[in-house]
Protein backbone atom coordinates (compact mmCIF):
# COMPACT_ATOMS: atom_id res chain seq x y z
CA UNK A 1 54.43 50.26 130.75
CA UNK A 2 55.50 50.34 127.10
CA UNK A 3 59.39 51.34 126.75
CA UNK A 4 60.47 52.14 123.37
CA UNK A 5 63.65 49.93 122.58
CA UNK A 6 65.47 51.42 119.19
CA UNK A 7 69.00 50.77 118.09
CA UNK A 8 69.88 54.10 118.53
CA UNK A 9 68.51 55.86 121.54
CA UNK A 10 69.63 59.42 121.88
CA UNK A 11 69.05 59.38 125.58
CA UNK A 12 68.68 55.94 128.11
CA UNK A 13 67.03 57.04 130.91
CA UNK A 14 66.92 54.28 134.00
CA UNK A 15 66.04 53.76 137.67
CA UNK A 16 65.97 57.86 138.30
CA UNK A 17 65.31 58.36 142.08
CA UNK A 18 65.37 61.58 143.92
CA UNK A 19 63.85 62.72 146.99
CA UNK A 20 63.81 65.97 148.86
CA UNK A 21 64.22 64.73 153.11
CA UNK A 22 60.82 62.76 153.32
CA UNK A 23 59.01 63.24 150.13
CA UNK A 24 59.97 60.93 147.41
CA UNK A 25 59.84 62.84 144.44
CA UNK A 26 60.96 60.26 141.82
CA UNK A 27 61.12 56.06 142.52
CA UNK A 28 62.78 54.78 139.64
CA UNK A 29 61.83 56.68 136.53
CA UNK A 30 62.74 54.99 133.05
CA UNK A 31 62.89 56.60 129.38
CA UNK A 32 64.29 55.61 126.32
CA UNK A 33 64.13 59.09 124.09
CA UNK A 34 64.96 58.05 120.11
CA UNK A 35 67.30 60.45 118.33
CA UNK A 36 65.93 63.34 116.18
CA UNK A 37 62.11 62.55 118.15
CA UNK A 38 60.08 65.00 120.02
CA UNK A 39 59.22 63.05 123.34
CA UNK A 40 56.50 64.75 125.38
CA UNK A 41 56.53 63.47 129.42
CA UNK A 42 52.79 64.46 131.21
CA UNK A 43 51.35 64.09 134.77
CA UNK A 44 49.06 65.70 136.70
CA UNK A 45 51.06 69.01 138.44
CA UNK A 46 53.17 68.61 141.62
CA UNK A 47 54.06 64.83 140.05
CA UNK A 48 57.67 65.78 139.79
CA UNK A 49 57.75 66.83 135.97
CA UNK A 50 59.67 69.77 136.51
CA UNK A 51 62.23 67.83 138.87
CA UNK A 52 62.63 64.98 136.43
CA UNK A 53 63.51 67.26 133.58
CA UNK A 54 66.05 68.73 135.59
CA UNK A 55 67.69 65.34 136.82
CA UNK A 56 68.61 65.41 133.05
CA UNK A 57 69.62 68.18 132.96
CA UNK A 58 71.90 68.61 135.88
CA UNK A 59 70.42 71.13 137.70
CA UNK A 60 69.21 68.43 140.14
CA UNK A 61 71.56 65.43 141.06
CA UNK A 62 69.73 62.44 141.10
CA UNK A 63 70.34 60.09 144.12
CA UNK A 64 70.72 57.07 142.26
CA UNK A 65 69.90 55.91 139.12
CA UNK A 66 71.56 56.10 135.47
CA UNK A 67 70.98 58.98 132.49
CA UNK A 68 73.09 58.13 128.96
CA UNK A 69 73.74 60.56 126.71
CA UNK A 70 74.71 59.09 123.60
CA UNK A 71 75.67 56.38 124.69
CA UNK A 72 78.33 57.74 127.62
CA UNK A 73 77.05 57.68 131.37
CA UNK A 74 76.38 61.05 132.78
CA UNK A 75 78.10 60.45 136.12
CA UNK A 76 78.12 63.40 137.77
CA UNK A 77 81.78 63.37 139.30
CA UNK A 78 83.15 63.22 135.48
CA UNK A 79 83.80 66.89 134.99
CA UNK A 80 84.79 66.74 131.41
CA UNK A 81 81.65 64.23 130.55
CA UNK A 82 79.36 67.00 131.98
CA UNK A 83 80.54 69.41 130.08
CA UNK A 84 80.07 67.92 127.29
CA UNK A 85 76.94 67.05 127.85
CA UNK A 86 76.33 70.77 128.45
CA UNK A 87 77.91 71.82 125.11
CA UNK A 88 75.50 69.64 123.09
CA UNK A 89 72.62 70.49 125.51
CA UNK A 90 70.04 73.35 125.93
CA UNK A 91 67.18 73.94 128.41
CA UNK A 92 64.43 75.91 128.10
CA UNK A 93 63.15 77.66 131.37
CA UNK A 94 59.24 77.60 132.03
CA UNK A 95 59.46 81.41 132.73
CA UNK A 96 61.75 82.03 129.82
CA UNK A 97 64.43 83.27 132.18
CA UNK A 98 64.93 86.01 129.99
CA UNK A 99 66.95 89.33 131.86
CA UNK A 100 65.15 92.06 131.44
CA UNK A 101 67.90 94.53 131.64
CA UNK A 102 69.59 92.90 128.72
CA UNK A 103 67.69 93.58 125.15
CA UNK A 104 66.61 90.98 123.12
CA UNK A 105 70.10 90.18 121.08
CA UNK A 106 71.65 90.63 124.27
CA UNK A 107 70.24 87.51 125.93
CA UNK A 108 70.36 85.33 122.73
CA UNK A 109 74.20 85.74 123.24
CA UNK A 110 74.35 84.88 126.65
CA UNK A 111 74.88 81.36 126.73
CA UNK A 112 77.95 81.85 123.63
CA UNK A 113 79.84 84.22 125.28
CA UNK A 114 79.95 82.21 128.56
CA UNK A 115 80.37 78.81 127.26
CA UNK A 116 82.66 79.53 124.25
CA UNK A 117 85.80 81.84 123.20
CA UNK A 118 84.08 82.74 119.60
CA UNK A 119 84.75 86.33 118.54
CA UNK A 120 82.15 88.71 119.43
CA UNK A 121 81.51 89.23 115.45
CA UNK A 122 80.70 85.97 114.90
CA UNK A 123 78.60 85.85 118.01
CA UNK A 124 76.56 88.42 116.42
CA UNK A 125 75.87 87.12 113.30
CA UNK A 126 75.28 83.45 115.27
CA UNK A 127 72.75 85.25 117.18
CA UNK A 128 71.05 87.48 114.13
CA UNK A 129 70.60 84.14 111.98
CA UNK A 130 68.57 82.29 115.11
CA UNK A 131 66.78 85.60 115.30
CA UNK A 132 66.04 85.81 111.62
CA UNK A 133 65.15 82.57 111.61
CA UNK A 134 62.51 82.67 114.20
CA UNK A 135 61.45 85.84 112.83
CA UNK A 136 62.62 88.09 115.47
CA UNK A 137 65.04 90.27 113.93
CA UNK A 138 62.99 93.17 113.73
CA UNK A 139 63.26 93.10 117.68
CA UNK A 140 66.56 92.51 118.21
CA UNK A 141 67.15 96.00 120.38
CA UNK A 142 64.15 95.84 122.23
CA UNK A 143 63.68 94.63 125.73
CA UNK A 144 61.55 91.74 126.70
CA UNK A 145 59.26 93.28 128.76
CA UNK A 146 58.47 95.08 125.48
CA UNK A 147 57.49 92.08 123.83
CA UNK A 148 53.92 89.74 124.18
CA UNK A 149 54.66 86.17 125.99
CA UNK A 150 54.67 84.41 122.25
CA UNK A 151 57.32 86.63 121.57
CA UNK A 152 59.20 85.85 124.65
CA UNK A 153 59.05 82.58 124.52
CA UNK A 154 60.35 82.46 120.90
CA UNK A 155 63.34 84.60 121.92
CA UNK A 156 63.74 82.07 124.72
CA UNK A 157 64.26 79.02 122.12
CA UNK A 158 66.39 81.36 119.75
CA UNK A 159 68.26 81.41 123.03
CA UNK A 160 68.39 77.57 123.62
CA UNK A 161 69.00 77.03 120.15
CA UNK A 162 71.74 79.67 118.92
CA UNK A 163 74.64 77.38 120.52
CA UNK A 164 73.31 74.52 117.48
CA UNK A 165 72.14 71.75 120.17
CA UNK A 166 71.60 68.41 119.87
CA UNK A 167 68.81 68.17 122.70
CA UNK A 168 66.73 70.42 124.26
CA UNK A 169 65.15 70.54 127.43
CA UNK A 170 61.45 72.30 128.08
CA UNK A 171 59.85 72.73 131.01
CA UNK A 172 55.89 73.23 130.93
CA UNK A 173 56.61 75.63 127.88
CA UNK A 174 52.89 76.40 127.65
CA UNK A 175 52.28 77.10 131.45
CA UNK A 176 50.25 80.18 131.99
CA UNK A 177 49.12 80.49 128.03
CA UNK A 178 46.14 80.32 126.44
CA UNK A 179 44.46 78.01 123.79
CA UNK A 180 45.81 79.46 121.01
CA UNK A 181 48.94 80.46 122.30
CA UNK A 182 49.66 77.33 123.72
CA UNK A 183 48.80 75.67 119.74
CA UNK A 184 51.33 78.35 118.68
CA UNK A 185 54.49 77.40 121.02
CA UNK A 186 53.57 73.36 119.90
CA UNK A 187 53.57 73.99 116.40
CA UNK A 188 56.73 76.34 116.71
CA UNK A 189 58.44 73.94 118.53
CA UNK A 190 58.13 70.44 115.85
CA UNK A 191 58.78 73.38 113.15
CA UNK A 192 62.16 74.18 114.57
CA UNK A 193 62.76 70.75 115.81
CA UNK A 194 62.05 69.64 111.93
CA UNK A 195 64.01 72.35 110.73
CA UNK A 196 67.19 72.47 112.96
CA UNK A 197 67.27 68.79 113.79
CA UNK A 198 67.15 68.41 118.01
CA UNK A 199 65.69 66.54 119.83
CA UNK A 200 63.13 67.30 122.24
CA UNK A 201 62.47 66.46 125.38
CA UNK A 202 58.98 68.18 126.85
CA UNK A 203 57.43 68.14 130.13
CA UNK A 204 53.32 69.13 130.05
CA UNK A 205 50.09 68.35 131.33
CA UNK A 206 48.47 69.73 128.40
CA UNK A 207 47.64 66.51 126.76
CA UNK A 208 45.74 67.54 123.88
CA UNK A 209 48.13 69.39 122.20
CA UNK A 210 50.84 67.08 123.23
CA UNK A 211 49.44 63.86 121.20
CA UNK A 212 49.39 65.89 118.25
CA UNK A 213 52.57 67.14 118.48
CA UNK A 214 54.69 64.00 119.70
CA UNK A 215 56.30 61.60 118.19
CA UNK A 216 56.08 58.94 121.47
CA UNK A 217 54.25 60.58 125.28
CA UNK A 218 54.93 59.41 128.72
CA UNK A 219 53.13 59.41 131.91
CA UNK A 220 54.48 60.17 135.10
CA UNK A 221 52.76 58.91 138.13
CA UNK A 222 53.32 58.17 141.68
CA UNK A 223 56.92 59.07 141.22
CA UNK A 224 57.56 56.28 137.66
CA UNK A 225 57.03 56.53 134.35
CA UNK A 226 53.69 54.52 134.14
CA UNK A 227 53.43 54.42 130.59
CA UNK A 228 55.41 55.25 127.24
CA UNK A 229 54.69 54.98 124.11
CA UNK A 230 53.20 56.46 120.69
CA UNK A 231 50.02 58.63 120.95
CA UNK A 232 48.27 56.50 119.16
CA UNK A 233 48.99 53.60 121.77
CA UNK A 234 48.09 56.17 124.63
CA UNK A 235 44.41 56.89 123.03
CA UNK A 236 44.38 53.17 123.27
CA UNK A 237 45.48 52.14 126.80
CA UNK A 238 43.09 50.49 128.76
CA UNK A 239 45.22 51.11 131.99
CA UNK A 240 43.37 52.96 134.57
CA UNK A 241 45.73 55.32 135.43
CA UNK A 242 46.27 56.02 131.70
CA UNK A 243 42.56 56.04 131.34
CA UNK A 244 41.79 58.46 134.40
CA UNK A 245 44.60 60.72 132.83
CA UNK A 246 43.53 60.55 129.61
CA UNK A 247 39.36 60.70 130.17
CA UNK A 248 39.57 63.44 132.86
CA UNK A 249 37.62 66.34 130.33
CA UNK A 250 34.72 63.55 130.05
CA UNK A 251 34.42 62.78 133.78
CA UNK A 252 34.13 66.31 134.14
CA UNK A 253 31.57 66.51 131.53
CA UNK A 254 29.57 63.27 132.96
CA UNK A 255 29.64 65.31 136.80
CA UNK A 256 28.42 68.36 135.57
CA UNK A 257 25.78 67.05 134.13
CA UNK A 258 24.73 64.54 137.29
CA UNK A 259 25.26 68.06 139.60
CA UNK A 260 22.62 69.61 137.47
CA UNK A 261 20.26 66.80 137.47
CA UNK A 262 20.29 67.09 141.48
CA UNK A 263 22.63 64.03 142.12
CA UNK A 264 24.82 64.39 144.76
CA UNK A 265 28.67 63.44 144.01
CA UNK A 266 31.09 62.40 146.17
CA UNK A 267 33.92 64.72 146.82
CA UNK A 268 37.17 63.31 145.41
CA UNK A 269 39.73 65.82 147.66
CA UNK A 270 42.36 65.51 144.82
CA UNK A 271 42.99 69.02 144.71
């Protein structure tokens, strides 16, 4: 595996375990994020993604392993080092976790009036710039099941971004989108990472879009970080579990065509 080593990692990932009773989720996951990079993490569904991203997050307490932030340890008894963390930190849900009894301003102030003491005017106008500047503020008083799923989702990261984070967190934020949809929330998401600064930590297993849109990609497999490293060195990898990640759509292409020649192909029972 290829581990990025700069001077000034953002985020030192190392030895991440977790397990859930008997099913070993995560065995030792490493990853070095760089500050101010957009860091895409892929795998095949059900390889613990999801879980991983939360381990750094602190939703999920890992059962052993170490997560820096900045340097600091995030030990998990230090009350005052989690918070912290959480101040400079936003996560973005896969399904938005938007309320939908709470209109569109309403949950972009959320996380500022429960994390901070600033004045309810300057909430506001906190929460009407992010809008602006996603161009939302047109829709600030409607609800979200008024708006389309592009529009959700971009209230979701006015949400994650109003409290001015450092890092943000996504989780699968293209599941259930289309093609074009799913180019949209990529491009929005290096525009406002350019733009505001963050950086980005993704979790996917769409891996076209996420070579385009990453600055470094790792691959989680079999419960470790297999491989990390620029796109560029991922097109290149000649490691098979790279490989069967990465040349999956021409397999598919190469069966197809032997099916409708008549061959018969082996079942793989990977589903």
């Amino acid at each position: 595996m290829t581990i990025a080593t700069p001077a000034d990692l953002f985020l030192d990932v190392r030895g991440v375990a977790k397990r859930f009773g008997e099913n070993v989720v995560l065995s030792g996951v490493d990853l070095a994020v760089p500050r101010g990079s957009v860091i895409t993490v892929l795998g095949k569904s059900g390889t613990g993604k999801s879980v991983f991203l939360k381990c750094l997050a602190g939703i999920v307490r890992p059962d052993s392993g170490e997560i820096r932030f900045d340097g600091n340890p995030l030990n998990a008894g230090d009350a005052a080092c989690r918070t912290e963390f959480r101040r400079r930190c936003s996560y973005l849900f896969q399904s938005n976790a938007l309320l939908d009894s709470l209109t569109v301003l309403e949950n972009v102030a959320l996380p500022l009036e429960v994390t901070t003491q600033m004045p309810n005017r300057e909430i506001r106008q906190r929460c009407l710039e992010a809008l602006s500047q996603l161009d939302l503020e047109g829709n600030r008083d409607r609800f979200p099941g008024q708006l389309s799923g592009g529009m959700q989702k971009r209230v979701a990261l006015a949400r994650a971004i109003v409290t001015r984070p450092e890092l943000v967190l996504f989780d699968e934020p293209t599941a259930g989108l289309d093609p074009l949809r799913r180019n949209a929330v990529f491009e929005m998401i290096v525009k406002y990472q350019r733009q505001f600064g963050f950086t980005a930590v993704l979790v996917t297993h769409d891996l076209p879009e996420a070579l385009v849109a990453s600055d470094q990609v790792a691959l989680l497999d079999a419960g470790r970080m297999h491989f990390q490293g620029t796109p560029a060195a991922f097109n290149a990898s000649d490691d098979p579990t790279v490989r069967a990640f990465r040349d999956s759509a021409g397999e598919l292409r190469d069966t197809i065509a032997a099916l409708r020649r008549g061959e018969t192909i082996q079942n793989k029972n990977d589903l």
